[in-house]
Protein backbone atom coordinates (compact mmCIF):
# COMPACT_ATOMS: atom_id res chain seq x y z
CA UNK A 1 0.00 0.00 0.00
CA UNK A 2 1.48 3.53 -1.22
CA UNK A 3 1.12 5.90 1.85
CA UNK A 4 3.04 8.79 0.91
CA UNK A 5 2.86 12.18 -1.00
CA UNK A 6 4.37 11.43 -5.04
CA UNK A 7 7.21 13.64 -5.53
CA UNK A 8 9.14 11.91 -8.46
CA UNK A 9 7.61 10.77 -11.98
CA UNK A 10 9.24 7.48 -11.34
CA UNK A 11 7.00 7.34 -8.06
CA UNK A 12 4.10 9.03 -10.15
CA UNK A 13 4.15 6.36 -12.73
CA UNK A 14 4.91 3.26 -10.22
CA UNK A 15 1.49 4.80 -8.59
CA UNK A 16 -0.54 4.79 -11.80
CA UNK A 17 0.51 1.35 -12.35
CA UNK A 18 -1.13 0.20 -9.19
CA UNK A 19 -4.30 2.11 -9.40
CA UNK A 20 -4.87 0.11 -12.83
CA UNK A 21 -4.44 -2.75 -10.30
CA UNK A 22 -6.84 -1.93 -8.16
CA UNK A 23 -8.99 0.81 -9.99
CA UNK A 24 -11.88 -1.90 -9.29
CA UNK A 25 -11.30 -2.48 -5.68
CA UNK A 26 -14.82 -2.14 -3.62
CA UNK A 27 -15.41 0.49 -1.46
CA UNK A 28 -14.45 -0.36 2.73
CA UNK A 29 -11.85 -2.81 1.92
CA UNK A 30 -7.92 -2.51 2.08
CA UNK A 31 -8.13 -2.41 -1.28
CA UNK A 32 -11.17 0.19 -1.74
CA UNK A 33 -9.18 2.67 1.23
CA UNK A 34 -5.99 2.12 -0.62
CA UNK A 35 -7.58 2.94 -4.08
CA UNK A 36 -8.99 6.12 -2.54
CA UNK A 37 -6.12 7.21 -1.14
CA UNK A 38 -3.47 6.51 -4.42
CA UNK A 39 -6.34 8.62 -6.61
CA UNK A 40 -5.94 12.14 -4.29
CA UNK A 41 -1.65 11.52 -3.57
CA UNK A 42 -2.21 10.92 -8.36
CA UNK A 43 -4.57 14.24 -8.35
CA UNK A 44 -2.25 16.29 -5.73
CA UNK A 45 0.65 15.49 -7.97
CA UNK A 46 -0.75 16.13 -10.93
CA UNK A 47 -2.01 19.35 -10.03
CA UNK A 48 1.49 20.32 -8.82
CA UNK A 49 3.45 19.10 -11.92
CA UNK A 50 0.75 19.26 -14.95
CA UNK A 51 -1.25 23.26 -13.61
CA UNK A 52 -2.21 24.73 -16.48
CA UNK A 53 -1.94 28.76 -16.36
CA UNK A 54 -5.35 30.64 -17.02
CA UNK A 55 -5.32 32.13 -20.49
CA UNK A 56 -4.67 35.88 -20.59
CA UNK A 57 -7.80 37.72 -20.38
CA UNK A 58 -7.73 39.80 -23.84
CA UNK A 59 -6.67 36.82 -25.37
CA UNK A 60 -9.42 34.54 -24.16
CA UNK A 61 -12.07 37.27 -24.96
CA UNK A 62 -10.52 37.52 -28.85
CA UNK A 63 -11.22 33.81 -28.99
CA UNK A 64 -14.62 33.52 -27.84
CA UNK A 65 -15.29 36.37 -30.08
CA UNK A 66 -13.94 33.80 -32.91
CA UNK A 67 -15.60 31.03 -31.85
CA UNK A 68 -19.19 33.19 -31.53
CA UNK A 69 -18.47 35.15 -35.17
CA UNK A 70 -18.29 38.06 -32.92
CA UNK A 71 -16.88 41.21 -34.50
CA UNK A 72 -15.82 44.45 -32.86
CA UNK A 73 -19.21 46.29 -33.13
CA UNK A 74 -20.47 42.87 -31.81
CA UNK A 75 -18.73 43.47 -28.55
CA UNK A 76 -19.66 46.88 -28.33
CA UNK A 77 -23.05 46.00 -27.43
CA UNK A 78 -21.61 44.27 -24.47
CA UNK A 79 -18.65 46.75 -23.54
CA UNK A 80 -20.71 50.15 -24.49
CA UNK A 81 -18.47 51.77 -27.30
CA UNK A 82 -16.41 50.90 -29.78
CA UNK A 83 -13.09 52.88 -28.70
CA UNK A 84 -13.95 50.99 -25.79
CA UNK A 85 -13.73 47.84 -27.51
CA UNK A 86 -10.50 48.70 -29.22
CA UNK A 87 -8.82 49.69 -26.50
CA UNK A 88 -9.19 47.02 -24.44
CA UNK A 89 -8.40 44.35 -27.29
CA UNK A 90 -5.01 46.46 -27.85
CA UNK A 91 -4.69 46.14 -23.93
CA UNK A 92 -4.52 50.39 -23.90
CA UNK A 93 -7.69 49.92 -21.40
CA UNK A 94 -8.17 47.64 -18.36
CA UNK A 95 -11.48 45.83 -18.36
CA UNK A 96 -13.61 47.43 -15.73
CA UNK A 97 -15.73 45.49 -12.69
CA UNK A 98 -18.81 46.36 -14.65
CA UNK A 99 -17.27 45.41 -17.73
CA UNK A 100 -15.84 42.10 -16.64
CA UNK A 101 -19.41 41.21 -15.40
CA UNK A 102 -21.06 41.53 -18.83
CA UNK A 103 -18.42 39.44 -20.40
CA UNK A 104 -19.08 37.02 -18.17
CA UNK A 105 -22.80 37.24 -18.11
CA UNK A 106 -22.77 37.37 -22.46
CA UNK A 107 -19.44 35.63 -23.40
CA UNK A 108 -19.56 32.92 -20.57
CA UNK A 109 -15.63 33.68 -19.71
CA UNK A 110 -15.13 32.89 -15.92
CA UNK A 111 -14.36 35.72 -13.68
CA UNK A 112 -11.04 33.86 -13.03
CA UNK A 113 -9.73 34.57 -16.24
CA UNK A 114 -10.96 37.94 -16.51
CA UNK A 115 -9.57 39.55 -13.63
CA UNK A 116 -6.18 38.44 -14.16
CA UNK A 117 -3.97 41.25 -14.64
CA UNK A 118 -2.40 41.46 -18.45
């Protein structure tokens, strides 16, 4: 039974072997506990070694534009003017608390992403 925190890919990889081993152990046997615990010392370790940064915020806004057909007058309805619009998507304006909210509410861009700073 693994019982410690993964801190090598060698360890990371001798721990995935195992939970293929056991992956159909049932729950409130050795088995079942030790399944449970290799999955959150596999997701702790992956999280440490395999994050994945939030996209930038402009950047992430451009491409759900792209993927909606949304042009710049497009996102003036949601921002309030066009200048607006163009100077946030050259990054010459910071997106606003108000502002942030309607992309969020329209766009469906998490807050997380949106009030990174850029």
């Amino acid at each position: 039974m693994v019982n410690k925190v993964i801190k090598t890919e060698e360890e990371y990889n001798t721990a995935l072997v195992r939970l293929e081993e056991i992956f159909d152990a049932k729950v409130g046997t050795p088995e079942g506990d030790e399944l449970e615990l290799l999955s959150l010392l596999i997701d702790n370790y992956e999280k440490v070694q395999y994050s994945i940064d939030l996209p930038d915020p402009i950047e992430a806004i451009k491409f759900r534009m792209e993927q909606l057909n949304y042009k710049p007058k497009d996102l003036a309805k949601i921002l309030g003017f066009r200048s607006r619009v163009t100077e946030v998507l050259s990054k010459k304006r910071k997106l606003s608390l108000d502002m942030i909210r309607r992309v969020n509410r329209d766009l469906h861009i998490p807050t997380a992403v949106l009030v990174q700073d850029y």
